[in-house]
N, C-alpha and C. Protein backbone atom coordinates (compact mmCIF):
# COMPACT_ATOMS: atom_id res chain seq x y z
N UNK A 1 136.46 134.23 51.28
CA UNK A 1 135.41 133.28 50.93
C UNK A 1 135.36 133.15 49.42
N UNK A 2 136.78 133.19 48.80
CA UNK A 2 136.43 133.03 47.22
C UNK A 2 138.12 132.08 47.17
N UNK A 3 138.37 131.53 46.29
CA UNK A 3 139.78 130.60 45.78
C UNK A 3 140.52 131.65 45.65
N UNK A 4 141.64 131.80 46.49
CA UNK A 4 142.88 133.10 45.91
C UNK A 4 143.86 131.93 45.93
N UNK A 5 144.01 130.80 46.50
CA UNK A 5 145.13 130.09 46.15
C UNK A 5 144.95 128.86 46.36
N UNK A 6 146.06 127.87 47.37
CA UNK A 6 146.09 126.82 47.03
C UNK A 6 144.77 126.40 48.72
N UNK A 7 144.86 126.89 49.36
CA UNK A 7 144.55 126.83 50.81
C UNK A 7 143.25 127.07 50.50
N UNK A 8 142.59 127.96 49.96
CA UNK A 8 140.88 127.96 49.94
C UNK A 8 140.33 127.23 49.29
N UNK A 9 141.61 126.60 47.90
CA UNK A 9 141.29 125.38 47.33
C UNK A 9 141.02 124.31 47.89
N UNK A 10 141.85 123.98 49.03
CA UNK A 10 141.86 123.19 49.71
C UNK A 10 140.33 122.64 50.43
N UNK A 11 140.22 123.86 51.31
CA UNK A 11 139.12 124.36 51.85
C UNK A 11 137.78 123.60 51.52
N UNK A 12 137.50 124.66 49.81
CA UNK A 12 136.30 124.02 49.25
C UNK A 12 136.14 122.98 48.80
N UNK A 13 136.93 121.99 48.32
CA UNK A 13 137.60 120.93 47.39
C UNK A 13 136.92 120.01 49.30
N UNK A 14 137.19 119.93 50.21
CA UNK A 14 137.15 119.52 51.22
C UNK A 14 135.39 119.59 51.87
N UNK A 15 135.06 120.91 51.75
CA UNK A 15 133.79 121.37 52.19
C UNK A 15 132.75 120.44 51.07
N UNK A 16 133.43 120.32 49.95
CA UNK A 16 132.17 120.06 48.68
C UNK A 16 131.94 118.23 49.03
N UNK A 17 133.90 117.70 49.17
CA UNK A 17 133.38 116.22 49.81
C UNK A 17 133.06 115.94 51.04
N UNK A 18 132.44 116.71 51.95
CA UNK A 18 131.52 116.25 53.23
C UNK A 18 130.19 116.67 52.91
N UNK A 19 130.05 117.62 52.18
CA UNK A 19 128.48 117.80 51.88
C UNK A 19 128.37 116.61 50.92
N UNK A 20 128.80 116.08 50.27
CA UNK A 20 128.50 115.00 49.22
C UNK A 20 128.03 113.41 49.84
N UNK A 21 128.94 113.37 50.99
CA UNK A 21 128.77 112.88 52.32
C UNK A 21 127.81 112.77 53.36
N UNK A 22 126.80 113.72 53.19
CA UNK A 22 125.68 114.04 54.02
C UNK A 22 126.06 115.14 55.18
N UNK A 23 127.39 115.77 55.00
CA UNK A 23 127.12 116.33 56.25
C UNK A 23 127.05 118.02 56.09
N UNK A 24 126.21 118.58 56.88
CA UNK A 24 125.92 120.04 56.63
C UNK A 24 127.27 120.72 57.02
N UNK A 25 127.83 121.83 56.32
CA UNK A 25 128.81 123.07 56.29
C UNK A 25 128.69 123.92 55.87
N UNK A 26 129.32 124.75 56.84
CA UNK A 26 129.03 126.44 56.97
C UNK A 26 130.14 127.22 56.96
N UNK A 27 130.36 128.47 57.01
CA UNK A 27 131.75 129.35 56.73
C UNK A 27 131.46 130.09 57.58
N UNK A 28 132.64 130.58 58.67
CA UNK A 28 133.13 131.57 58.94
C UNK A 28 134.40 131.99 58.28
N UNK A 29 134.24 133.52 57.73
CA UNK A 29 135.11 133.93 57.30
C UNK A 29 135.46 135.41 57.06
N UNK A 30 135.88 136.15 56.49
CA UNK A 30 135.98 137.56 55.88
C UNK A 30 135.63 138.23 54.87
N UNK A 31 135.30 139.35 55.16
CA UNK A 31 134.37 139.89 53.58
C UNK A 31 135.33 140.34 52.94
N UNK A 32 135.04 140.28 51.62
CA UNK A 32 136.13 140.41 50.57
C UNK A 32 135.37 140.89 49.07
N UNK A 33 135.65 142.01 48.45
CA UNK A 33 134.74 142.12 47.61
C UNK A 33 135.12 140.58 46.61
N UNK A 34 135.29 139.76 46.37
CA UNK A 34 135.42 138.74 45.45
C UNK A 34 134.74 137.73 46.22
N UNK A 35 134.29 137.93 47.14
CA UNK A 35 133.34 136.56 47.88
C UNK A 35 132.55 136.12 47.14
N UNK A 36 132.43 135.27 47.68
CA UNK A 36 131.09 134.41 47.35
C UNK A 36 129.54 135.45 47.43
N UNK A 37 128.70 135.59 46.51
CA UNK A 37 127.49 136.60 47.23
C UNK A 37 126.69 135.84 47.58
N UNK A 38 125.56 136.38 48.35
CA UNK A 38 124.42 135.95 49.16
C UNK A 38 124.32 134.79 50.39
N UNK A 39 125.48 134.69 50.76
CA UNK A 39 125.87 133.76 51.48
C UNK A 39 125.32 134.00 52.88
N UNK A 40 123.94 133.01 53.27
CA UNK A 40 123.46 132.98 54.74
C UNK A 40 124.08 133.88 55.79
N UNK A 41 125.25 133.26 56.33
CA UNK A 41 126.35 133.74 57.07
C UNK A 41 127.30 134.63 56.96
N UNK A 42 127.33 135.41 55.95
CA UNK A 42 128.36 136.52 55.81
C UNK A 42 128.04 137.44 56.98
N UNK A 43 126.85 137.43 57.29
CA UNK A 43 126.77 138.60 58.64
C UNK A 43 127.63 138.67 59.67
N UNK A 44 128.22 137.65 59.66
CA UNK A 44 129.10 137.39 60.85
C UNK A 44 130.67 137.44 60.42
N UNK A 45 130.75 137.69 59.23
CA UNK A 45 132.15 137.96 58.37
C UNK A 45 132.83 139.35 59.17
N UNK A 46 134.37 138.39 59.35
CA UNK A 46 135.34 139.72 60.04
C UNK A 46 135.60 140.82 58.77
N UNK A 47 135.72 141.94 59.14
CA UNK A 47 135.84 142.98 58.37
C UNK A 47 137.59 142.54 57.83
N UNK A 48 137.45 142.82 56.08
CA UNK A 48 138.90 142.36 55.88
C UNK A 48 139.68 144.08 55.48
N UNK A 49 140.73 143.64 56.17
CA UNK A 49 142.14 144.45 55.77
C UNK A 49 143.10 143.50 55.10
N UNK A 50 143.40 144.91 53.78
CA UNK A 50 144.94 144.45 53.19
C UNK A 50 146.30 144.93 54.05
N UNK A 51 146.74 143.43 53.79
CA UNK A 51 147.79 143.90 54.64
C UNK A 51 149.52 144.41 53.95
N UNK A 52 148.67 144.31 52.22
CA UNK A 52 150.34 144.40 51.55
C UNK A 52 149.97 145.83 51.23
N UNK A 53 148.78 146.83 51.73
CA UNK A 53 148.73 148.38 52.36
C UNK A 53 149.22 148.66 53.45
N UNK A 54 149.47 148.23 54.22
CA UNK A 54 149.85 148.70 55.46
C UNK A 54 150.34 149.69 55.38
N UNK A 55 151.39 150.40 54.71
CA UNK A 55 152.55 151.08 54.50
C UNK A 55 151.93 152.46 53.75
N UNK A 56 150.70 152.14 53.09
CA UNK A 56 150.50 153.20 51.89
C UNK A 56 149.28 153.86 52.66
N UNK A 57 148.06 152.96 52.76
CA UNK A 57 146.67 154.32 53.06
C UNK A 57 146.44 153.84 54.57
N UNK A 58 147.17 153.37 55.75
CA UNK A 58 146.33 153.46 56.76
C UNK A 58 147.39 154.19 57.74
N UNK A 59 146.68 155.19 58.74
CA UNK A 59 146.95 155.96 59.59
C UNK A 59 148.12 155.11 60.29
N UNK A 60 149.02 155.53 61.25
CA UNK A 60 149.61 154.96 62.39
C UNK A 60 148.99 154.20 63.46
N UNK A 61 147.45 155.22 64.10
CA UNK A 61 146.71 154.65 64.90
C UNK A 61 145.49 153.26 64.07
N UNK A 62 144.96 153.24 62.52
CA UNK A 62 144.94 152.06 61.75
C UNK A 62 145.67 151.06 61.98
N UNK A 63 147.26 151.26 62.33
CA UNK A 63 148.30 150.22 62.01
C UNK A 63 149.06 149.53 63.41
N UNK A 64 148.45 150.43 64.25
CA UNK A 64 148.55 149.92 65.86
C UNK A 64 147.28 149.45 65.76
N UNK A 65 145.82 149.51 66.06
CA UNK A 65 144.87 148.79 65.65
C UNK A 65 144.46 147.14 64.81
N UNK A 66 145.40 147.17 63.84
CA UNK A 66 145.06 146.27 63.03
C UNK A 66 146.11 145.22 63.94
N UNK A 67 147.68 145.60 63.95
CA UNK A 67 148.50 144.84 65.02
C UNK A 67 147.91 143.94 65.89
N UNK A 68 147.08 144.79 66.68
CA UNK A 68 146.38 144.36 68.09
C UNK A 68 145.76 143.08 67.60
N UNK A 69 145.14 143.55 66.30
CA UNK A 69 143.77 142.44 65.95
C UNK A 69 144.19 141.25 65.01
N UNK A 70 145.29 141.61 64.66
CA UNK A 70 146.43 140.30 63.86
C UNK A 70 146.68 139.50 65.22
N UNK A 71 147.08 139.92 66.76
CA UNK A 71 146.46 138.77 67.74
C UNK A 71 145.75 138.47 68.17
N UNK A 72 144.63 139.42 68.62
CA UNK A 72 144.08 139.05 69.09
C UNK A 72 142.72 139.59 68.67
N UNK A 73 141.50 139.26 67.64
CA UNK A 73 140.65 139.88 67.19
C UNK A 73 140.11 139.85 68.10
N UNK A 74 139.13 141.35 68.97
CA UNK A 74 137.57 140.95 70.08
C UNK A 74 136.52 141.18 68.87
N UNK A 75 136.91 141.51 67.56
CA UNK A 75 135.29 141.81 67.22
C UNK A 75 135.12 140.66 66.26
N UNK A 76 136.02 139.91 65.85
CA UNK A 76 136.05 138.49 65.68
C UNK A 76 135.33 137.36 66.05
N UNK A 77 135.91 137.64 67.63
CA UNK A 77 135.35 136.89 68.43
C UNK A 77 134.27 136.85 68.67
N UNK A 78 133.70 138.42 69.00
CA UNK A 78 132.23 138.32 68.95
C UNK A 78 131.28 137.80 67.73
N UNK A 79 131.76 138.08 67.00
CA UNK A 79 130.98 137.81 65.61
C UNK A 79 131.34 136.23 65.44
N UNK A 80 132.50 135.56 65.86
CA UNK A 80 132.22 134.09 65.49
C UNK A 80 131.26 133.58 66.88
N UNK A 81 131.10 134.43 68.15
CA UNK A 81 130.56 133.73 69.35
C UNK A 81 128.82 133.93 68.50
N UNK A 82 128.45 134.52 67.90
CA UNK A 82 127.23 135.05 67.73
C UNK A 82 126.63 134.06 66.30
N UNK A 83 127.84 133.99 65.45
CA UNK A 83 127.83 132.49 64.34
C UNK A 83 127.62 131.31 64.95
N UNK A 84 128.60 131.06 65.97
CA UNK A 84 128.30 129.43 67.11
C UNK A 84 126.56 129.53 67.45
N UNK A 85 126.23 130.44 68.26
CA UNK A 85 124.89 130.25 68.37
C UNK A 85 123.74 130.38 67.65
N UNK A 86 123.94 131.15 66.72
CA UNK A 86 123.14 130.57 65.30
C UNK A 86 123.26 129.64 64.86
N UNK A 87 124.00 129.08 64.52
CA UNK A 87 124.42 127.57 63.24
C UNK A 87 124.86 126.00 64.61
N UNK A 88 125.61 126.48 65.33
CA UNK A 88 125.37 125.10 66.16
C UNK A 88 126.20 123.95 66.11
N UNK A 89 127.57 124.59 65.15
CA UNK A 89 127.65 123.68 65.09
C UNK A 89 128.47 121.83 65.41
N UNK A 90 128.59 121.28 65.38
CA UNK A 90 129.66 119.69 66.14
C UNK A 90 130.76 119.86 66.35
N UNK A 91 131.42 120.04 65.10
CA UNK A 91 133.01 120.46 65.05
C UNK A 91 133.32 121.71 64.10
N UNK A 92 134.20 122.28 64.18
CA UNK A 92 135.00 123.31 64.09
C UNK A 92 136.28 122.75 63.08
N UNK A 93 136.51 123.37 61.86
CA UNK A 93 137.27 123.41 61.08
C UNK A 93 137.91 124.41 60.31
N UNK A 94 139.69 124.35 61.19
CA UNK A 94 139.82 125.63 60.51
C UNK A 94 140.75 126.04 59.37
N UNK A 95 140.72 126.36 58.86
CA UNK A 95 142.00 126.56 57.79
C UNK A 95 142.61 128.51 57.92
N UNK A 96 143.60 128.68 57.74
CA UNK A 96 143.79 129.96 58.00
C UNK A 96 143.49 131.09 58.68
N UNK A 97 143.46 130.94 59.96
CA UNK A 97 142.75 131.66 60.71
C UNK A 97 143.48 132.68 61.43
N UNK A 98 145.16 133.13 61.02
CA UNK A 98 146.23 133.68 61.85
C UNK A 98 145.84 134.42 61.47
N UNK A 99 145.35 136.05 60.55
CA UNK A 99 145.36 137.20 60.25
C UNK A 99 144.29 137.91 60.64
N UNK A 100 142.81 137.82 59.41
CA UNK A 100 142.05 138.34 59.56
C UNK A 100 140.95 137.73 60.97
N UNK A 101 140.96 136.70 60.86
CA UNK A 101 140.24 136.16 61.79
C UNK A 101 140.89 135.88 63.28
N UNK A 102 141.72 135.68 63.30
CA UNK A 102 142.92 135.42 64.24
C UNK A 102 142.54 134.03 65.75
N UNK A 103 143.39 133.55 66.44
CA UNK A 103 143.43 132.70 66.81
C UNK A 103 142.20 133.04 67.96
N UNK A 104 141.83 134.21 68.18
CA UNK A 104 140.76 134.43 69.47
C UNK A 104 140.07 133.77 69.23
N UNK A 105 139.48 133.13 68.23
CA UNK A 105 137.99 132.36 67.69
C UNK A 105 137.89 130.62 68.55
N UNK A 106 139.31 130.56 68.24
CA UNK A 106 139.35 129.48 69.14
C UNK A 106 139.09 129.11 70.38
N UNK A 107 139.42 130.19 71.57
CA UNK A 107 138.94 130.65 72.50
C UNK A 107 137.70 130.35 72.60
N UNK A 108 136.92 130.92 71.84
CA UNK A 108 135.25 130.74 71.42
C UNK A 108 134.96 129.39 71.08
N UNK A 109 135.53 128.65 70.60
CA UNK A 109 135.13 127.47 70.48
C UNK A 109 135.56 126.46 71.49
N UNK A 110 136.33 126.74 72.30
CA UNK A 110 136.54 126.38 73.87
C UNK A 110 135.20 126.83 74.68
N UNK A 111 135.17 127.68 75.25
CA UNK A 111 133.85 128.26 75.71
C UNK A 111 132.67 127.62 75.37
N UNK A 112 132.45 127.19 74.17
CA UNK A 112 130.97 126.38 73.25
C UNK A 112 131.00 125.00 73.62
N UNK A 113 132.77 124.21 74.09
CA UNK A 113 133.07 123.14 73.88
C UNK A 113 133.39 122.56 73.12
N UNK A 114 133.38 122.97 71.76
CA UNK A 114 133.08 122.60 70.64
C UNK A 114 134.75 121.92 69.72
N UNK A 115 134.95 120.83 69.27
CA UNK A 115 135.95 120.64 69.60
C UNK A 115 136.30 121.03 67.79
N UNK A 116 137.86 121.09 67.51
CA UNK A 116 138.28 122.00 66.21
C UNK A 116 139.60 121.00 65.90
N UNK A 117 139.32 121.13 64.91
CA UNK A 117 140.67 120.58 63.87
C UNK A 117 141.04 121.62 63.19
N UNK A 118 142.48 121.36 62.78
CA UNK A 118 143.05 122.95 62.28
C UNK A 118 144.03 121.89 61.23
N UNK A 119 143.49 122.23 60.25
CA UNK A 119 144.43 121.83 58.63
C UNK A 119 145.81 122.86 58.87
N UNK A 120 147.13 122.90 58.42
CA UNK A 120 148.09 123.69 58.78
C UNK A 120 148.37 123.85 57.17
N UNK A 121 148.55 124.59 56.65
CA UNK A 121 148.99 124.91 55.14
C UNK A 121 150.72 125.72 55.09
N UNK A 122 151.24 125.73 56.36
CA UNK A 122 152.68 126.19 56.41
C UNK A 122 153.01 126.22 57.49
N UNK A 123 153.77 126.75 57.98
CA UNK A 123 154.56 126.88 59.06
C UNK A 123 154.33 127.60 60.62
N UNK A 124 153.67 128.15 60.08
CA UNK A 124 153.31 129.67 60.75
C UNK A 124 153.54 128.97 62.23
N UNK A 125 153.00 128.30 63.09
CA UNK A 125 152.57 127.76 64.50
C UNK A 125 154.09 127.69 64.48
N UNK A 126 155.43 127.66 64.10
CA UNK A 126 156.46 127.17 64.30
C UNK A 126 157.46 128.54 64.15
N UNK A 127 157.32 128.85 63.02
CA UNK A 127 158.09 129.80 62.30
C UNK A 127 157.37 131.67 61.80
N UNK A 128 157.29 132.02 62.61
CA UNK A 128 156.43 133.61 62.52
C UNK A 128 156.46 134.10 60.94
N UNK A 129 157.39 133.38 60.04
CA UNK A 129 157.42 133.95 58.98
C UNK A 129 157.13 132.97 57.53
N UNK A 130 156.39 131.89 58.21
CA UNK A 130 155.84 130.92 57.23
C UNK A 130 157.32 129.74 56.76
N UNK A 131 158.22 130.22 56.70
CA UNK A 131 159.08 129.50 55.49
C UNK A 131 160.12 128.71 56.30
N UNK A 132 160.87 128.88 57.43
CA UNK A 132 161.65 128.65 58.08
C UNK A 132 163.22 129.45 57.33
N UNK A 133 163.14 130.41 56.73
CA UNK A 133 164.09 131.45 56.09
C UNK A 133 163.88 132.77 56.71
N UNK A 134 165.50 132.96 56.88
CA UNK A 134 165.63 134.15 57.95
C UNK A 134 165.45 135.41 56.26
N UNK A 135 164.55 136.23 56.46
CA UNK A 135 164.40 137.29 55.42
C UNK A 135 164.29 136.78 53.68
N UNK A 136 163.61 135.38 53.71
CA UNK A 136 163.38 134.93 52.50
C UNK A 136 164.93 134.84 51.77
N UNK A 137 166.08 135.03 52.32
CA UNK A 137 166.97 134.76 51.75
C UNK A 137 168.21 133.84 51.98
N UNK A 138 167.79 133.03 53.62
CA UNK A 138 168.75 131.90 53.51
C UNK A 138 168.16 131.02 54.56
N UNK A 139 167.90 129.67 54.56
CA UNK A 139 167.33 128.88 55.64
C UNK A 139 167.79 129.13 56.66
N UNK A 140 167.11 128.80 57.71
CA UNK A 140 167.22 129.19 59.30
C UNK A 140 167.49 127.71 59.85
N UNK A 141 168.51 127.50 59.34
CA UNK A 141 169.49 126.35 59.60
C UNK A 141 168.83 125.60 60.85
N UNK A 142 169.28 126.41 62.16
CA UNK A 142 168.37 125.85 63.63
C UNK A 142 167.40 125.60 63.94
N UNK A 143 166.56 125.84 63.01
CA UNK A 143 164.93 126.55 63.51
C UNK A 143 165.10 127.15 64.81
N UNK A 144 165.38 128.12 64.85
CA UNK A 144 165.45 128.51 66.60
C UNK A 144 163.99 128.87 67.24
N UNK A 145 163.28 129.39 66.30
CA UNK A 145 162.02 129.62 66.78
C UNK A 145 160.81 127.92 66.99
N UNK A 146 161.20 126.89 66.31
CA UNK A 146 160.57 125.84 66.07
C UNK A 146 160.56 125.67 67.89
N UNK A 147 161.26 125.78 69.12
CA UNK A 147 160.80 125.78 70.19
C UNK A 147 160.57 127.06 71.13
N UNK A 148 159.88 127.44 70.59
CA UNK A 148 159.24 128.96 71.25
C UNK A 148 159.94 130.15 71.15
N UNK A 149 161.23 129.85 70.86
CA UNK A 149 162.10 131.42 70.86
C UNK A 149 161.77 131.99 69.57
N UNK A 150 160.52 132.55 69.58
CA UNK A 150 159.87 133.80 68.52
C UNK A 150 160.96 134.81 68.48
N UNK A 151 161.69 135.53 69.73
CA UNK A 151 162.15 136.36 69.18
C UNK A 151 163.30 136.43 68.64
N UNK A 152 163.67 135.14 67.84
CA UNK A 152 165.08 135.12 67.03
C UNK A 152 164.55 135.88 65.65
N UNK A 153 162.97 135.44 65.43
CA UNK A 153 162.35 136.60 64.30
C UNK A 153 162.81 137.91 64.20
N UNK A 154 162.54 138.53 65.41
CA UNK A 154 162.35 139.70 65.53
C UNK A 154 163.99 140.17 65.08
N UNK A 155 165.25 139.39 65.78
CA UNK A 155 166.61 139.73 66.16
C UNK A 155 167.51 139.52 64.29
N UNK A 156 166.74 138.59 63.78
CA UNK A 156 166.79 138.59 62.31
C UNK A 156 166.27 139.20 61.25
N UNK A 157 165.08 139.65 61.87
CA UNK A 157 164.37 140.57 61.28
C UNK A 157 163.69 139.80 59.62
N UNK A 158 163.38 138.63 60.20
CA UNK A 158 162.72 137.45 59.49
C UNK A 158 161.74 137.62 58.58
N UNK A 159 160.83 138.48 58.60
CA UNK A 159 159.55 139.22 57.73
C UNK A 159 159.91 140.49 57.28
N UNK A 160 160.09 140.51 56.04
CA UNK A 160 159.84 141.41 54.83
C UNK A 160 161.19 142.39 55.24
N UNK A 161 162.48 141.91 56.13
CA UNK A 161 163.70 142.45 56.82
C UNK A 161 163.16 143.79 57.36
N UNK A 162 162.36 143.52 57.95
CA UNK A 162 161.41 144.80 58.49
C UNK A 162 161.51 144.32 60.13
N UNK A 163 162.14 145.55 60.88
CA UNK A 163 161.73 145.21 62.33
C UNK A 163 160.70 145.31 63.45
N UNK A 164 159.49 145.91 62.32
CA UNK A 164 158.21 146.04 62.64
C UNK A 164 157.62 144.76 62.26
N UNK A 165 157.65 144.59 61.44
CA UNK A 165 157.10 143.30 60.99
C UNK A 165 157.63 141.81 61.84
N UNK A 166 158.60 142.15 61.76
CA UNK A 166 158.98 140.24 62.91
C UNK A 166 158.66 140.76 64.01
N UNK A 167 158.42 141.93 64.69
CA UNK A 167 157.82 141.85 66.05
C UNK A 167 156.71 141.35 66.11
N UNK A 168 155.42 142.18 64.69
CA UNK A 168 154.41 141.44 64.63
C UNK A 168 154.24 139.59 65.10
N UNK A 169 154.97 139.27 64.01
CA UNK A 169 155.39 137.70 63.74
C UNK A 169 155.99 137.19 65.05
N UNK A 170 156.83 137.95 65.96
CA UNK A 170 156.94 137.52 67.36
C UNK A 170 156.04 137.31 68.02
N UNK A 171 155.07 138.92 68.09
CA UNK A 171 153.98 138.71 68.72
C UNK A 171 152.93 137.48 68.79
């Protein structure tokens, strides 16, 4: 909930011209010590993990944990099902929602009815590793994954040439 790059730029740059517009917006998002403070809705903020730690301060059972919740967050979910019925609101807009928040939310906004647009800032829905480059070091000529075969990631070892990591990205 603070500008780290081009995508939250996006975000607010977007949020500031619909409120200018007349129309009310709200955030779901993750706590981060650089947030935004006092913000109504942070109560409902997913707890954030770094993920370029993985390797250094969190346990094994941390790193099976966090895995799980890179697909499938439940405490996410709860916390955005518990935001929907506070705030209320028409549509659903999402920008970055694969990590900390993860795609369960959507789910939740099925359930509400509530219908969602999703801005795409890369690849990810196509390519597990953002770029369409097998290990950041040579294009992935086929896209083989661009029709569902995720696990050419894994067999390339597509993220960070780590075979933990493109399973993630399979997953």
């Amino acid at each position: 909930f603070f500008i780290k790059g081009g995508q939250e730029s996006v975000m607010f740059d977007e949020a500031e011209f619909l409120q200018q517009n007349g129309h009310q917006i709200e955030f779901f998002s993750m706590h981060h010590p650089q947030n935004k403070e006092n913000y109504e809705y942070s109560k409902y903020f997913v707890d954030h993990v770094e993920f370029s730690n993985l390797g250094k301060e969190y346990s094994f059972v941390d790193k099976v944990k966090i895995a799980k919740n890179f697909i499938y967050n439940n405490k996410s979910s709860r916390l955005f099902n518990s935001f929907l019925l506070d705030y209320k609101p028409d549509i659903i807009h999402c920008h970055g929602i694969a990590h900390q928040i993860s795609p369960s939310t959507l789910l939740i906004a099925k359930q509400h009815k509530i219908p969602v647009v999703q801005t795409l800032h890369d690849y990810q829905l196509v390519c597990p590793n953002y770029t369409f480059m097998i290990s950041g070091e040579k294009i992935c000529g086929e896209h083989k994954c661009l029709k569902g075969n995720y696990y050419n990631c894994l067999i390339n070892k597509c993220i960070k040439k780590s075979f933990s990591a493109s399973c993630l990205g399979m997953l």
